[in-house]
C-alpha atoms as a PDB file:
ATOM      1  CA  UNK A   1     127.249  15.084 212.903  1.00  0.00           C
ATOM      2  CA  UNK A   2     129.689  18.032 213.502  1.00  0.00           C
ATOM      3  CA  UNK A   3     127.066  20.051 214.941  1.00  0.00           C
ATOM      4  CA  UNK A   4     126.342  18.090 217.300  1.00  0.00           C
ATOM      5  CA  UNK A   5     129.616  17.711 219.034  1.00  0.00           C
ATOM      6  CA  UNK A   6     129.502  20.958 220.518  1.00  0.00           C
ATOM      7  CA  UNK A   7     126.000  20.198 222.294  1.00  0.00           C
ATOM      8  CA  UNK A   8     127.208  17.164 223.220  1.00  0.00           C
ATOM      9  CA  UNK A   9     130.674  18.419 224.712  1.00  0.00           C
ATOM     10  CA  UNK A  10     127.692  20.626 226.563  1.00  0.00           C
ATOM     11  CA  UNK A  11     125.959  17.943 227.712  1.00  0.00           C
ATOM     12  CA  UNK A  12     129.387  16.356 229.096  1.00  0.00           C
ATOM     13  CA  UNK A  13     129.962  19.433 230.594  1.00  0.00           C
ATOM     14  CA  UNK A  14     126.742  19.606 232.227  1.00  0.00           C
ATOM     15  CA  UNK A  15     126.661  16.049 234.238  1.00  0.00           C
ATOM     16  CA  UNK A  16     130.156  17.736 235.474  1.00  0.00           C
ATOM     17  CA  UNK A  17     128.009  20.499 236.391  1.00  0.00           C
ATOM     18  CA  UNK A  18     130.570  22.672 234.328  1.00  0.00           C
ATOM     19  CA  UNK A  19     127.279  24.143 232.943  1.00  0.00           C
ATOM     20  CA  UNK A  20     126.983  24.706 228.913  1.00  0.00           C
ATOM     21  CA  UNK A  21     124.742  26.576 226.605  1.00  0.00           C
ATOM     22  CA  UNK A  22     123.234  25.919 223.229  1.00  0.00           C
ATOM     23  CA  UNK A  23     122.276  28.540 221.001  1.00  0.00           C
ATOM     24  CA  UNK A  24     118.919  28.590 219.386  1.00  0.00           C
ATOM     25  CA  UNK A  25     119.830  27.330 215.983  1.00  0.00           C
ATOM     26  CA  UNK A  26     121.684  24.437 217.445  1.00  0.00           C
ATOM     27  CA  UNK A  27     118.942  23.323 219.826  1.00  0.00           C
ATOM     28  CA  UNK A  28     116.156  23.395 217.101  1.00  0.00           C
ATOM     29  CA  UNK A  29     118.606  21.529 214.386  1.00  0.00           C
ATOM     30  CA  UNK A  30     119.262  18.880 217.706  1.00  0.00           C
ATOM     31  CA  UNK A  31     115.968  18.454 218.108  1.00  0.00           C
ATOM     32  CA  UNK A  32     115.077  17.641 214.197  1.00  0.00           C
ATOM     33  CA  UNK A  33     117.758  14.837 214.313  1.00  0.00           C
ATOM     34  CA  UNK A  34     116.162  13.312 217.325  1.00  0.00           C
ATOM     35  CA  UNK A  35     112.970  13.009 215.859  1.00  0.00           C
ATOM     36  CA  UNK A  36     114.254  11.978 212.487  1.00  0.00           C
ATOM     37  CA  UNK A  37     115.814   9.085 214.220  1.00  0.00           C
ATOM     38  CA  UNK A  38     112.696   8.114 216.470  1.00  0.00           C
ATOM     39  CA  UNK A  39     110.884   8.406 212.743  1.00  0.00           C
ATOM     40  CA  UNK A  40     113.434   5.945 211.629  1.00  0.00           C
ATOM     41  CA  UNK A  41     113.876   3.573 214.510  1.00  0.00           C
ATOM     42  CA  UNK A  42     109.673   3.545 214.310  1.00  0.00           C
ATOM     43  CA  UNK A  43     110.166   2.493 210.738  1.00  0.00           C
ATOM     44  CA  UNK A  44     112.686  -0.015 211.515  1.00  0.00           C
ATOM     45  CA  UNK A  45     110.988  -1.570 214.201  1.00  0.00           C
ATOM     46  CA  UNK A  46     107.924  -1.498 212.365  1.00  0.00           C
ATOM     47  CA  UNK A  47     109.492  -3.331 209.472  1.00  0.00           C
ATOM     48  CA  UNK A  48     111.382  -6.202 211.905  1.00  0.00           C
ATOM     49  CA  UNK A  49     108.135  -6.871 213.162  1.00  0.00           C
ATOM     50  CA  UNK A  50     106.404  -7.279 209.719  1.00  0.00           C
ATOM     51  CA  UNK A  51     109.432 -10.215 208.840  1.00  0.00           C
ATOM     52  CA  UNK A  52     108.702 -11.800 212.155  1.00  0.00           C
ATOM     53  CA  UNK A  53     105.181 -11.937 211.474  1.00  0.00           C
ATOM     54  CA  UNK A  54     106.055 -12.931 208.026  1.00  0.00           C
ATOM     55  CA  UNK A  55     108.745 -15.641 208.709  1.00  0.00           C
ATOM     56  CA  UNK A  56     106.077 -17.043 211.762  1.00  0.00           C
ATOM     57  CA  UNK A  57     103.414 -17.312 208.640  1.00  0.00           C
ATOM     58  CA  UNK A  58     105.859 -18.901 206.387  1.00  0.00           C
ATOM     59  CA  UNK A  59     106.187 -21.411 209.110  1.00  0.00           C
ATOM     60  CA  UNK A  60     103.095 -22.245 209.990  1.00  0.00           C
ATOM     61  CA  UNK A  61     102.361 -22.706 206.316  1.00  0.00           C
ATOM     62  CA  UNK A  62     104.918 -24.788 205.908  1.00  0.00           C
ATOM     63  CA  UNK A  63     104.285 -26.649 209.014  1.00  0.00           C
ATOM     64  CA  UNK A  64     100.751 -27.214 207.004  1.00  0.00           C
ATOM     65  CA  UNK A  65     102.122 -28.237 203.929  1.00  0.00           C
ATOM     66  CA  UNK A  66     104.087 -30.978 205.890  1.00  0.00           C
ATOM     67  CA  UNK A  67     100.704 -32.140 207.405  1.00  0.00           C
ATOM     68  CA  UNK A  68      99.072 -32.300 204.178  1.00  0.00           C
ATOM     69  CA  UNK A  69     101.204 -33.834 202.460  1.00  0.00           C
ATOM     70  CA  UNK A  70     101.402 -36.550 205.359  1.00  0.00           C
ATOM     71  CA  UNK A  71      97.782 -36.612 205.019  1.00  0.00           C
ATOM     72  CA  UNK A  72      98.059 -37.401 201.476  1.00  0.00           C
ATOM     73  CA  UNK A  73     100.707 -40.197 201.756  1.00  0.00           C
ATOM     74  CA  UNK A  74      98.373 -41.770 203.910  1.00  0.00           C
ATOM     75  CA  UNK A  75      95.485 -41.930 201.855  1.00  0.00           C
ATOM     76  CA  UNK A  76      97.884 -42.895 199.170  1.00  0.00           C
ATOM     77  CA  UNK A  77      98.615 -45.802 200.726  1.00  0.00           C
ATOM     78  CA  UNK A  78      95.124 -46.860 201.688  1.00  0.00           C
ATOM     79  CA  UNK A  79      94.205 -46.400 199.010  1.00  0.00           C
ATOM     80  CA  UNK A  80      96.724 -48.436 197.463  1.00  0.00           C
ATOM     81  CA  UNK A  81      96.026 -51.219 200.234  1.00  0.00           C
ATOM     82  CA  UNK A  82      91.945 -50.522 199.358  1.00  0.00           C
ATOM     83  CA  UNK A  83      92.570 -51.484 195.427  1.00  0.00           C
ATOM     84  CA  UNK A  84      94.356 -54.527 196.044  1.00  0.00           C
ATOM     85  CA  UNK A  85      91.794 -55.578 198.911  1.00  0.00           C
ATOM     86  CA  UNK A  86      89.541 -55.433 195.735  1.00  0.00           C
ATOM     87  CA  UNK A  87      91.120 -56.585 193.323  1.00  0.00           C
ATOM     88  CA  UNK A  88      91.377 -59.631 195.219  1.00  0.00           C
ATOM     89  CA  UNK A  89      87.687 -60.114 195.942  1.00  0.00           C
ATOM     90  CA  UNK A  90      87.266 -59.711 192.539  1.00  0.00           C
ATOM     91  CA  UNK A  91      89.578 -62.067 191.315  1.00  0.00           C
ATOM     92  CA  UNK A  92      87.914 -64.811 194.022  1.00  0.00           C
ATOM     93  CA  UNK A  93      84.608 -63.321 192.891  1.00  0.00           C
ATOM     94  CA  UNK A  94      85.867 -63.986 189.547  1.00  0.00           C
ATOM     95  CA  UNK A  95      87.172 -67.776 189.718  1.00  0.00           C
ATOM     96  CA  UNK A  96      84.497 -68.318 191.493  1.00  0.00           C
ATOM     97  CA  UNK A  97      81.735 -67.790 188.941  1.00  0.00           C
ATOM     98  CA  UNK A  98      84.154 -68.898 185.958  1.00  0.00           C
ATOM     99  CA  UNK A  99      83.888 -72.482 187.845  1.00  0.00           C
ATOM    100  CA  UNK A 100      80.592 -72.242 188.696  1.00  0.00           C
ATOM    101  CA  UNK A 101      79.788 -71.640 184.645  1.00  0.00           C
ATOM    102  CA  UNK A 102      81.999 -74.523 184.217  1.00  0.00           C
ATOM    103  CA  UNK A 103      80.429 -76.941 186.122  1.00  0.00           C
ATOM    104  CA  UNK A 104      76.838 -75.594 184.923  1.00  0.00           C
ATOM    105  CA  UNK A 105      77.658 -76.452 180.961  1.00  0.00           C
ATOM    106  CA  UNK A 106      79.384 -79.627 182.283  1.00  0.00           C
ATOM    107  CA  UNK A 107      75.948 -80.930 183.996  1.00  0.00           C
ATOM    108  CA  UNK A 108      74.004 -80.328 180.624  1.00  0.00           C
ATOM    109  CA  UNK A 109      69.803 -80.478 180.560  1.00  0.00           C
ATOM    110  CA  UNK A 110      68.613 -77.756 178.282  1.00  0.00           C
ATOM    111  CA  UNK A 111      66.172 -75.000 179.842  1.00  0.00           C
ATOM    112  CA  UNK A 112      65.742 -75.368 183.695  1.00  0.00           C
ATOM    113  CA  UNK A 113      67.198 -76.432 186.485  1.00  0.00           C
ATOM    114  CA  UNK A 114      67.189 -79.796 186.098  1.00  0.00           C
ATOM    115  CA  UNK A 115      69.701 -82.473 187.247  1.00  0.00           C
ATOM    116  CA  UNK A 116      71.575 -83.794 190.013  1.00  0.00           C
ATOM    117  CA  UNK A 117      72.967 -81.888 193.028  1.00  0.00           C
ATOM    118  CA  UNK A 118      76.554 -82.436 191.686  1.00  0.00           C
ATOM    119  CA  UNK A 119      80.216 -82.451 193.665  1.00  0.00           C
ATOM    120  CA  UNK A 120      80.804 -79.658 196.459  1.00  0.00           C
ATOM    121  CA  UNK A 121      82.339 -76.923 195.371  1.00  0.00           C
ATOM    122  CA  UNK A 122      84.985 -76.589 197.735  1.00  0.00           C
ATOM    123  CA  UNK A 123      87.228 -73.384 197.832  1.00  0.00           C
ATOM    124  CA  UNK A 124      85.837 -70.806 196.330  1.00  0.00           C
ATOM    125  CA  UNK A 125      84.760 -72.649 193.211  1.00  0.00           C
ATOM    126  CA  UNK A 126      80.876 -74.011 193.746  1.00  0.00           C
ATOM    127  CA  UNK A 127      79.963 -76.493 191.457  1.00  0.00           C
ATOM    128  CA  UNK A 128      76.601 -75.620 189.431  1.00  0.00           C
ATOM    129  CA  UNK A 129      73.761 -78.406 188.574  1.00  0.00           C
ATOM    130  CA  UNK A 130      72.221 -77.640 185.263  1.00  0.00           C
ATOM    131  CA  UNK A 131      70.672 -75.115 184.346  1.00  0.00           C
ATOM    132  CA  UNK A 132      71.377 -72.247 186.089  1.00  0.00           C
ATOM    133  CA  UNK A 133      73.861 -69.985 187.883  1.00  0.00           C
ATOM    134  CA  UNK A 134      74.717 -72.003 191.678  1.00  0.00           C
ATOM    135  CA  UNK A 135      72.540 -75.134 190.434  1.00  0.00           C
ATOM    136  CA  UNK A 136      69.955 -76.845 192.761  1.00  0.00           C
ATOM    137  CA  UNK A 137      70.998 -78.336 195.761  1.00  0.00           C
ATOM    138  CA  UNK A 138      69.082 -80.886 196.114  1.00  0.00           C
ATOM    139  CA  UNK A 139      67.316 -83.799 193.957  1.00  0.00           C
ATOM    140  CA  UNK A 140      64.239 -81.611 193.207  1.00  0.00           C
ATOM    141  CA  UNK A 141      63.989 -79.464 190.246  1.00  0.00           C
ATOM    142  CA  UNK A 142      63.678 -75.647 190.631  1.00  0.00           C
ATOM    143  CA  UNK A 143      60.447 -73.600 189.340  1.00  0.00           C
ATOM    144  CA  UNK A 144      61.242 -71.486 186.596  1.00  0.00           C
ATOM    145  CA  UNK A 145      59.959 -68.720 188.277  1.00  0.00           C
ATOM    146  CA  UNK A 146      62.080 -69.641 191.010  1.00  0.00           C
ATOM    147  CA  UNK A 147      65.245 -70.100 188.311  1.00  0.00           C
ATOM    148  CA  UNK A 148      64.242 -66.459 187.162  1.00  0.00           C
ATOM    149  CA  UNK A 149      64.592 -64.375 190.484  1.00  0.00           C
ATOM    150  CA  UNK A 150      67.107 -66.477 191.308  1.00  0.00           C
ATOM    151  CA  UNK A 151      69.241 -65.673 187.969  1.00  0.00           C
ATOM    152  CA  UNK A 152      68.395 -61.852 188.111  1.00  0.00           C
ATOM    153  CA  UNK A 153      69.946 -61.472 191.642  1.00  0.00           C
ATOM    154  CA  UNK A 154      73.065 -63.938 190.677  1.00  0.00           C
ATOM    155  CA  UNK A 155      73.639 -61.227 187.006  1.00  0.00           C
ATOM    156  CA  UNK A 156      73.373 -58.467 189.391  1.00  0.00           C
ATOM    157  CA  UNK A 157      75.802 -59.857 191.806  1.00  0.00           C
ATOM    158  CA  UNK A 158      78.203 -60.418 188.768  1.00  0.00           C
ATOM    159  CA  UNK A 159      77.920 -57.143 187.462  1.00  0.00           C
ATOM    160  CA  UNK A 160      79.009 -56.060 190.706  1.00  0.00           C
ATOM    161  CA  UNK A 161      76.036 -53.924 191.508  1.00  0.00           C
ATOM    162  CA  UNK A 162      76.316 -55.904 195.196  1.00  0.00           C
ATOM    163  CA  UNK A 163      73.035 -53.792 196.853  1.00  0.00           C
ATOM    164  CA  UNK A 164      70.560 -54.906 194.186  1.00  0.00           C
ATOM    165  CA  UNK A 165      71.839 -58.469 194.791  1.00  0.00           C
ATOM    166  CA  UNK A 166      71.550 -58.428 198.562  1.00  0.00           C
ATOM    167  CA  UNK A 167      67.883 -57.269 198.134  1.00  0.00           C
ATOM    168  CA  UNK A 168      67.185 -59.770 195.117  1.00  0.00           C
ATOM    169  CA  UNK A 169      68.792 -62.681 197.570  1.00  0.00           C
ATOM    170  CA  UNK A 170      66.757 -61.612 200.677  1.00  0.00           C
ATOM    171  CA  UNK A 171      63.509 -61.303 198.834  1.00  0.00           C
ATOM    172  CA  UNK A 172      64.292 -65.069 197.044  1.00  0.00           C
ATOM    173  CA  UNK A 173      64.863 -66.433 200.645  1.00  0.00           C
ATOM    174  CA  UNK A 174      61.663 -64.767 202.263  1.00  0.00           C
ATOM    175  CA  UNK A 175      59.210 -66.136 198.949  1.00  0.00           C
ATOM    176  CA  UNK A 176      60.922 -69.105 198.406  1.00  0.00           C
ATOM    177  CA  UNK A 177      62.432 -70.721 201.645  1.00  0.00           C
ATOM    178  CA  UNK A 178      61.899 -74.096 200.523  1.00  0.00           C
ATOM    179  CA  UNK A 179      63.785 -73.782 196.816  1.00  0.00           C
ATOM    180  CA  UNK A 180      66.076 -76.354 196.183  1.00  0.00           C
ATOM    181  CA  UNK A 181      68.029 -72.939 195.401  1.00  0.00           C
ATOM    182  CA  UNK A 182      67.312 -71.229 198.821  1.00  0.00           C
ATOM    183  CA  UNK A 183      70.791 -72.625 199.890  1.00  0.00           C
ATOM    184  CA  UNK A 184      72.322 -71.329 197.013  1.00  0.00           C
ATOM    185  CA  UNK A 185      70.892 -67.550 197.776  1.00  0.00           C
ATOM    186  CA  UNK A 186      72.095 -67.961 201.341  1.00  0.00           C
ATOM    187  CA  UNK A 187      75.521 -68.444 200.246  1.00  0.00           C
ATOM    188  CA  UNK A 188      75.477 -65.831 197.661  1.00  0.00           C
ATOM    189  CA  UNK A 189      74.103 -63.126 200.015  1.00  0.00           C
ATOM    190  CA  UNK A 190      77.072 -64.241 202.499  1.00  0.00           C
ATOM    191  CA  UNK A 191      79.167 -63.387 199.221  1.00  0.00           C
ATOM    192  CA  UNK A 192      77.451 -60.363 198.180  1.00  0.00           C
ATOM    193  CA  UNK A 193      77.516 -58.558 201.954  1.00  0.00           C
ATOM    194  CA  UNK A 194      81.673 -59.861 201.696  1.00  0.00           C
ATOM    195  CA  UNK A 195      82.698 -58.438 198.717  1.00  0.00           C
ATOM    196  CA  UNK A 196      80.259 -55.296 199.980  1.00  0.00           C
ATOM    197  CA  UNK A 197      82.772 -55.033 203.444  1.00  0.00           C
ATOM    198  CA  UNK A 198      79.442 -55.600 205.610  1.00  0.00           C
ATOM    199  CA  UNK A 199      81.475 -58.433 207.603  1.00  0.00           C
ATOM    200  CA  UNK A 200      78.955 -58.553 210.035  1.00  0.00           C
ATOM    201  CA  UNK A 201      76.090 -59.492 208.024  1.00  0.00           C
ATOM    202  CA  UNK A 202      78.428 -61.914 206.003  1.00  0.00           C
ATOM    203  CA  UNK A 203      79.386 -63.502 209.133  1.00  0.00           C
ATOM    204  CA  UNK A 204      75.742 -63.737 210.098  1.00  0.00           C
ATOM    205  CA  UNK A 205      74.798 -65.761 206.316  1.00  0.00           C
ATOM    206  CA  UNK A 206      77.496 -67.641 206.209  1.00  0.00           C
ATOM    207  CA  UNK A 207      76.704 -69.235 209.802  1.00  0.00           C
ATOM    208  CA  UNK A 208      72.610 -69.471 208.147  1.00  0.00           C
ATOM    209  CA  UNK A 209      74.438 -71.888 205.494  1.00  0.00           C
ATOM    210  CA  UNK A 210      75.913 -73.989 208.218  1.00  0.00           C
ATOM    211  CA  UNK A 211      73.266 -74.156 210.247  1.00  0.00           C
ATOM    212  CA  UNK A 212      70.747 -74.966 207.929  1.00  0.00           C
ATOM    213  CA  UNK A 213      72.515 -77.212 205.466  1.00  0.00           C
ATOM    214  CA  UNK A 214      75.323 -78.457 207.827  1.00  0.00           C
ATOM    215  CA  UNK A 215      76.244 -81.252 205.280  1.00  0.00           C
ATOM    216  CA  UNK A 216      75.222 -79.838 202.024  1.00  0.00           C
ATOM    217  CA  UNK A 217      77.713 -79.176 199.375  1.00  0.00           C
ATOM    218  CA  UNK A 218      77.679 -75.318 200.068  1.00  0.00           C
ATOM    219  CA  UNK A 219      79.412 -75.784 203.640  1.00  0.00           C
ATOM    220  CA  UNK A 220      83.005 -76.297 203.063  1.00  0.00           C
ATOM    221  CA  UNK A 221      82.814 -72.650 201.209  1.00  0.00           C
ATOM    222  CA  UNK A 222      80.798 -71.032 203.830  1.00  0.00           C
ATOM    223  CA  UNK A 223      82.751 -72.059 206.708  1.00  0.00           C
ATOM    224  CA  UNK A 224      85.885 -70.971 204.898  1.00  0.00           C
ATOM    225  CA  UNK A 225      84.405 -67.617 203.817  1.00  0.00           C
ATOM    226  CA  UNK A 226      83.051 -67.152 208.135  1.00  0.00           C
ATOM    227  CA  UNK A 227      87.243 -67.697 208.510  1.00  0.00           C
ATOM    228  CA  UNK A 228      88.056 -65.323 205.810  1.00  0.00           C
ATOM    229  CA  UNK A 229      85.385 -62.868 207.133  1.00  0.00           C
ATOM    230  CA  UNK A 230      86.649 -63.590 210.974  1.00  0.00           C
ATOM    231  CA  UNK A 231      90.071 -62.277 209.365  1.00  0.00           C
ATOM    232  CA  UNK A 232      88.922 -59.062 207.883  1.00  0.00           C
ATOM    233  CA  UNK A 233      87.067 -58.464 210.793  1.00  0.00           C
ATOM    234  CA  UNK A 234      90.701 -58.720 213.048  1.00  0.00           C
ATOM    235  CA  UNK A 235      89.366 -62.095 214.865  1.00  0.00           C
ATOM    236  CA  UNK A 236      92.417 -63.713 214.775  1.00  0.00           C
ATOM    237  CA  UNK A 237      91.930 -66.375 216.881  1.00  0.00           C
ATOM    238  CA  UNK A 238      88.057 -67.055 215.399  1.00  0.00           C
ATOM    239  CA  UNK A 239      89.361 -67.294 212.348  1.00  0.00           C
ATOM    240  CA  UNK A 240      92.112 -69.421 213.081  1.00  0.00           C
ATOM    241  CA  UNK A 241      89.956 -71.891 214.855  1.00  0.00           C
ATOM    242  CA  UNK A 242      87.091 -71.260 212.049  1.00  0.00           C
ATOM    243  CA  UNK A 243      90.291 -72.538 209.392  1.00  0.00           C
ATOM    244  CA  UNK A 244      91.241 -75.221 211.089  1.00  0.00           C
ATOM    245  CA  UNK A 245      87.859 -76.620 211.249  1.00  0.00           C
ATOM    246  CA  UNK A 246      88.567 -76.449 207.210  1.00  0.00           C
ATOM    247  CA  UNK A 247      91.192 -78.375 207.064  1.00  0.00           C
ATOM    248  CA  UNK A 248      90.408 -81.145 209.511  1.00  0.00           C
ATOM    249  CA  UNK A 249      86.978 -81.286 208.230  1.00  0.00           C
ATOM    250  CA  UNK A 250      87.537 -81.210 204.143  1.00  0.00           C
ATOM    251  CA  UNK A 251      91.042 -82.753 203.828  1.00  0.00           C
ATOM    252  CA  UNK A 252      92.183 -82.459 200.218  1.00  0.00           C
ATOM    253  CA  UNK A 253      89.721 -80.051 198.998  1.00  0.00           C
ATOM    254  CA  UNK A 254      90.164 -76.820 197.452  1.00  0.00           C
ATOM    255  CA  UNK A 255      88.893 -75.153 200.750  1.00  0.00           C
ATOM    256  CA  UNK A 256      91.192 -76.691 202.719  1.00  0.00           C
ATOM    257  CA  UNK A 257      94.065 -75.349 200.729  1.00  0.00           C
ATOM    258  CA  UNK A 258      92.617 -71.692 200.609  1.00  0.00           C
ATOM    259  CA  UNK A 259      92.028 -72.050 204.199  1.00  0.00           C
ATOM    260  CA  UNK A 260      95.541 -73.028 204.734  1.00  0.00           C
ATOM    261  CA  UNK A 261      97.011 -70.566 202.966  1.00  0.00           C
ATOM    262  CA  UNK A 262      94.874 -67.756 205.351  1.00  0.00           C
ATOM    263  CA  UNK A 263      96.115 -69.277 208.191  1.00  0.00           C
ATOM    264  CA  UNK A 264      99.627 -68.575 207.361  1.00  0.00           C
ATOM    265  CA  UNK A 265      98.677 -64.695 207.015  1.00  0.00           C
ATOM    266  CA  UNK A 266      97.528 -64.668 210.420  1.00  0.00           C
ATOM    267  CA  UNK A 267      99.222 -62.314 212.570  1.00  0.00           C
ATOM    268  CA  UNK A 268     101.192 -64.715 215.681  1.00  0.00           C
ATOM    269  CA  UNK A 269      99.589 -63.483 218.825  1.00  0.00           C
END
């Protein structure tokens, strides 16, 4: 630094146009400095622009991280909202075939299909004539080929393999539309596109039930599974007139209390 106060005293002296001179040594040493501290302003420039670039990346990284990890509490919580949408299909799934077992030991008649229609199962809960899984609807008794297919796509609905079923259902219906277990396999194939979250086609089996067998002991359950399928489906006010139908309709049963208690989780509109 102390040899370069004289050139700069020159350099003062020179805007006064005093006039100065430098001697060789002193000019060539100035000069070194100079470029020595363009070198190191280079380097420090060089090196401020690396942490920018670096603190930018950091925050867009982080920025990332925050999005992800939104992303993540999301499907946290559908998922969460997913396994107890199933678990309680399942559980109704459940009841519902523990009471349909029930009321097919209660109806008796070894091997077939035999027996009387038996009371509606209302609510979930179908009552079963003998012999069988759903029972016959009517007075007539069931082939036992008829009993077979039928049983096959009923295990595969219970084992929860809810494809197989739809097809074993559909292919009952179209060879056998005449069954006194035809209205059985309508209602089950509602069931089986439910608990499968096709709402549509549910919708569309449950209304084949009604319309078919209006007064037949599967319709308080179908028209309370349309409401409960109106309801997953976000039709609000289908479902709440579908519920109400229900309760005015089957006062006292076990459908009109499920389809009570839906109506209460109805979103006000």
């Amino acid at each position: 630094m102390r040899s370069l106060i004289p050139a700069l005293a020159c350099a003062a002296f020179g805007a006064l146009g005093t006039g100065c001179a430098t001697t060789p040594e002193e000019d060539t040493v100035l000069q070194a400095k100079l470029a020595d501290l363009d070198a190191r302003l280079a380097r420090l420039e060089r090196a401020t622009q690396s942490q920018v670039e670096l603190a930018q990346h950091q925050e867009a990284e982080q920025a990332e991280v925050r999005e992800l990890r939104g992303q993540l509490d999301q499907i946290e919580h559908d998922n969460a909202a997913l396994r107890k949408q199933q678990h309680d299909l399942y559980a109704d799934l459940d009841a519902r075939v523990k009471a349909l077992s029930a009321g097919g030991a209660a109806g008796g008649g070894a091997g077939g299909a035999a027996g009387s229609a038996g009371t509606a199962g209302t609510g979930g809960a179908p009552a079963g004539a003998a012999g069988g899984p759903g029972g016959a609807p009517g007075d007539s008794e069931a082939s036992s080929t008829e009993q077979a297919v039928y049983n096959q796509s009923f295990d595969a609905l219970k084992a929860g393999s809810y494809s197989i079923a739809i097809t074993g259902f559909k292919d009952f219906l179209k060879n056998y539309p005449q069954s006194p277990l035809a209205e059985n396999a309508q209602y089950w194939l509602g069931e089986a596109y439910y608990v499968n979250h096709d709402y549509d086609s549910a919708a569309d089996a449950f209304r084949v039930v009604l319309k078919k067998w209006p007064d037949a002991r599967k319709a308080p359950d179908a028209l309370l599974k349309l409401g409960y399928t109106q309801f997953e489906q976000k039709q609000y006010a289908a479902a709440r007139t579908t519920l109400s139908g229900v309760t005015q309709r089957y006062p006292g049963t076990d459908a009109a209390k499920l389809a009570a208690d839906k109506l209460r989780r109805i979103p006000a509109q």
